[in-house]
C-alpha atoms as a PDB file:
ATOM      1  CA  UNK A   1      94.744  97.072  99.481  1.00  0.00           C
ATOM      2  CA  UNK A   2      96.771  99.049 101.931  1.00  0.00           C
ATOM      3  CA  UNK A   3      99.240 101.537 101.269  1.00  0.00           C
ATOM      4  CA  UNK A   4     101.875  99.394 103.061  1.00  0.00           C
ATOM      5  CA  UNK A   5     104.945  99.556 101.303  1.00  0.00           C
ATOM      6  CA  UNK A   6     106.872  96.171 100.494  1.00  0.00           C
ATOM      7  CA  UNK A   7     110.015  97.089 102.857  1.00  0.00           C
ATOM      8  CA  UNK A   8     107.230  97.615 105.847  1.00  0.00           C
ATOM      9  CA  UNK A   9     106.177  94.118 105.430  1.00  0.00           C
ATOM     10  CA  UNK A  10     109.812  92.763 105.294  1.00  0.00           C
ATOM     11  CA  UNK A  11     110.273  95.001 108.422  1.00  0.00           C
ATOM     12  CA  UNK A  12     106.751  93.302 110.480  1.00  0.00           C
ATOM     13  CA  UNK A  13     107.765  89.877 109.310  1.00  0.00           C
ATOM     14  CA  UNK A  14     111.416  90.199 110.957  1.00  0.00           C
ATOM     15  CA  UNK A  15     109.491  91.954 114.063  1.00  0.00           C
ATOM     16  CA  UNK A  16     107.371  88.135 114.448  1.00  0.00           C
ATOM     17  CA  UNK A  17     108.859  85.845 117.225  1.00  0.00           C
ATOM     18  CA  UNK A  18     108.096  83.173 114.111  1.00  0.00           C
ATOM     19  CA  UNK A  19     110.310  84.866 111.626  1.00  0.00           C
ATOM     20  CA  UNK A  20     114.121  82.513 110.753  1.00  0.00           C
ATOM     21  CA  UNK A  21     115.721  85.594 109.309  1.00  0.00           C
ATOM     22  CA  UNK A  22     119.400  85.781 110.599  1.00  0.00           C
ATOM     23  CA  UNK A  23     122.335  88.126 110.386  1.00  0.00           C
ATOM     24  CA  UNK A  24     125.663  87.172 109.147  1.00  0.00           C
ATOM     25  CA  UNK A  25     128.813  88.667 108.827  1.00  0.00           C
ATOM     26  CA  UNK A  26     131.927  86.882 106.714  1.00  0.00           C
ATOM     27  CA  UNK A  27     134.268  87.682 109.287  1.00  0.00           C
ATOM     28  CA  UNK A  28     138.189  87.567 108.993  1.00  0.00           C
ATOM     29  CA  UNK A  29     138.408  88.565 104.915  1.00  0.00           C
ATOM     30  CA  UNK A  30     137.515  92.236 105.244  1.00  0.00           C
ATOM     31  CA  UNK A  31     134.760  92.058 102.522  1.00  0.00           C
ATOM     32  CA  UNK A  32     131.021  91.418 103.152  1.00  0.00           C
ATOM     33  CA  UNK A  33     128.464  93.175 105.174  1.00  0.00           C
ATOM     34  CA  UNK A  34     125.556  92.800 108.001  1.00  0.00           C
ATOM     35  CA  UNK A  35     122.239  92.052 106.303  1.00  0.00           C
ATOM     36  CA  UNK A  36     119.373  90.403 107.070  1.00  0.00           C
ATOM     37  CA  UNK A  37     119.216  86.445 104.969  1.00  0.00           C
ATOM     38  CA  UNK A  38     115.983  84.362 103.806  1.00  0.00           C
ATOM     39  CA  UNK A  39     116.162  81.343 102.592  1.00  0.00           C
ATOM     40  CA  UNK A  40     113.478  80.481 100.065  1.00  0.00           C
ATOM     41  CA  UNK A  41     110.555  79.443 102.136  1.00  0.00           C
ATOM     42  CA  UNK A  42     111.298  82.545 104.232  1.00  0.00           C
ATOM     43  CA  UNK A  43     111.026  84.680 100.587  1.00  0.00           C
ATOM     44  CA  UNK A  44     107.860  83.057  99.886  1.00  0.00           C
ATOM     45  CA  UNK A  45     106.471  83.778 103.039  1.00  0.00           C
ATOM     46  CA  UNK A  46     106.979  87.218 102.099  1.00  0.00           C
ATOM     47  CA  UNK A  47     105.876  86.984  99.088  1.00  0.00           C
ATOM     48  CA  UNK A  48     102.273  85.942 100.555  1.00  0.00           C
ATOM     49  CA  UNK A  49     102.368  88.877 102.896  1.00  0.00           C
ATOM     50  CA  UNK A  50     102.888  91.041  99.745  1.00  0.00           C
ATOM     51  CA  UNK A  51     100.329  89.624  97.856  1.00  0.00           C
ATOM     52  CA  UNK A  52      98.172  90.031 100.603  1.00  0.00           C
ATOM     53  CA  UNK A  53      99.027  93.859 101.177  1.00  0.00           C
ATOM     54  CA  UNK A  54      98.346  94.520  97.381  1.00  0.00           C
ATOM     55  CA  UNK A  55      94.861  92.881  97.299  1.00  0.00           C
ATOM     56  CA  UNK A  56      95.502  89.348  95.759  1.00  0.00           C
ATOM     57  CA  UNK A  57      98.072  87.788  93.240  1.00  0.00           C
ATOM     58  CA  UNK A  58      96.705  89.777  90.151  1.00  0.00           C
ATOM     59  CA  UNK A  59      97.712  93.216  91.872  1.00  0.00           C
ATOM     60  CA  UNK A  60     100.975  92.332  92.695  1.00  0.00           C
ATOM     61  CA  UNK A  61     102.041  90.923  89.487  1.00  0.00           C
ATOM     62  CA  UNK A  62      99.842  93.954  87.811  1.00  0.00           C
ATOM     63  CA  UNK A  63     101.874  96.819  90.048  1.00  0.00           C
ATOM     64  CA  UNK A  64     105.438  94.691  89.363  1.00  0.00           C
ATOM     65  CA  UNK A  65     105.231  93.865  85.911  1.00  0.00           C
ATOM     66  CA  UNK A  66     105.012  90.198  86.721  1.00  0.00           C
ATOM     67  CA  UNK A  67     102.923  87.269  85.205  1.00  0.00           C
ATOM     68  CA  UNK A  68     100.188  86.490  87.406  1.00  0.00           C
ATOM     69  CA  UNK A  69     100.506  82.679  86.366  1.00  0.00           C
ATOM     70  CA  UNK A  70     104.217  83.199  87.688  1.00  0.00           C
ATOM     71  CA  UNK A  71     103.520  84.316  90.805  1.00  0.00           C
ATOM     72  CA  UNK A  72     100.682  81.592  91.600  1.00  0.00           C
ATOM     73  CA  UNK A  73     103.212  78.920  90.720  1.00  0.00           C
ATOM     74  CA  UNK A  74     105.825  80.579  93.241  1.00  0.00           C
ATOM     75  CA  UNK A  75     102.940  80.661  95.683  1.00  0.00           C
ATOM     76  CA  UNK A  76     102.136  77.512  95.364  1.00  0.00           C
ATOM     77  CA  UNK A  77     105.817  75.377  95.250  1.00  0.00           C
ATOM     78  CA  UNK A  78     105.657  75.035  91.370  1.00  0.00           C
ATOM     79  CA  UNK A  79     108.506  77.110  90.077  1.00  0.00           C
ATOM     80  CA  UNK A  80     111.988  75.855  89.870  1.00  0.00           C
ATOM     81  CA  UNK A  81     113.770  79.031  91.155  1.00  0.00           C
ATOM     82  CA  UNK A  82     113.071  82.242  92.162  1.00  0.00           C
ATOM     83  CA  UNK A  83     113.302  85.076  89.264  1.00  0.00           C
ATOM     84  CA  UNK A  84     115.270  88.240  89.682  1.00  0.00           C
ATOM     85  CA  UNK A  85     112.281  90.341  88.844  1.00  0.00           C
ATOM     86  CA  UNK A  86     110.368  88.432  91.506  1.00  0.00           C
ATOM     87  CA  UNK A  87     113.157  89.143  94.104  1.00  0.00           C
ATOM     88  CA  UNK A  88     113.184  93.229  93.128  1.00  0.00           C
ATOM     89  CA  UNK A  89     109.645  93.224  93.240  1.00  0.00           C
ATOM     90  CA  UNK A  90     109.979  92.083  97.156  1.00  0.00           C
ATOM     91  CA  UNK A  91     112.848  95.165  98.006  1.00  0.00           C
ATOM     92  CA  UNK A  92     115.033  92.044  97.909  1.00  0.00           C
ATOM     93  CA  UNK A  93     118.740  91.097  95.809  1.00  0.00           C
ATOM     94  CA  UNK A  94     120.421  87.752  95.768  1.00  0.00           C
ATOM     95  CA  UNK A  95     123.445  87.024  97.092  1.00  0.00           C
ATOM     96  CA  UNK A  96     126.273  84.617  98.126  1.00  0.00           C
ATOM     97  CA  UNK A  97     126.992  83.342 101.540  1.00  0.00           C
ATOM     98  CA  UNK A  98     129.655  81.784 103.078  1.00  0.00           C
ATOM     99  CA  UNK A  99     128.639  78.167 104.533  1.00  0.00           C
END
């Protein structure tokens, strides 16, 4: 396990040539902001890195308050949708975007 913190890893995964993340702006309305967007394959990704960093899928869930089974079905395309504790867990928050 390193000491790498979740936000480091979402920082070296945008640094990869590899990485799909994009910026977007809602521009014209005056609301929104600049961000950085994953789509879910790009959160699971992620996720692995994560998992990785913390030593395996027991540790992460263990640290997060997650259920291990949970996580392994994420990791492994068998969960229906991503769960807000999941997403927290990651530094990360859901939101809309303009298409």
């Amino acid at each position: 396990m390193t000491t790498e913190t979740v936000e480091e890893i979402v920082e070296h995964s945008m640094a990869r040539p590899h990485s799909k993340a994009k910026s977007a702006v809602l521009f014209g309305s005056g609301l929104g902001r600049r961000g950085l967007m994953f789509d879910e394959d790009e959160v699971i990704e992620l996720l692995r890195a994560a998992v990785e960093h913390e030593g395996g899928q027991r540790a992460f869930a263990n640290r997060h308050g997650l259920d291990r089974t949970y996580v392994n079905m994420v990791l492994n395309g068998r969960a229906h949708a991503l769960r807000d504790a999941l997403v927290k867990a990651l530094g990360l928050r859901k939101v809309y975007s303009a298409e």
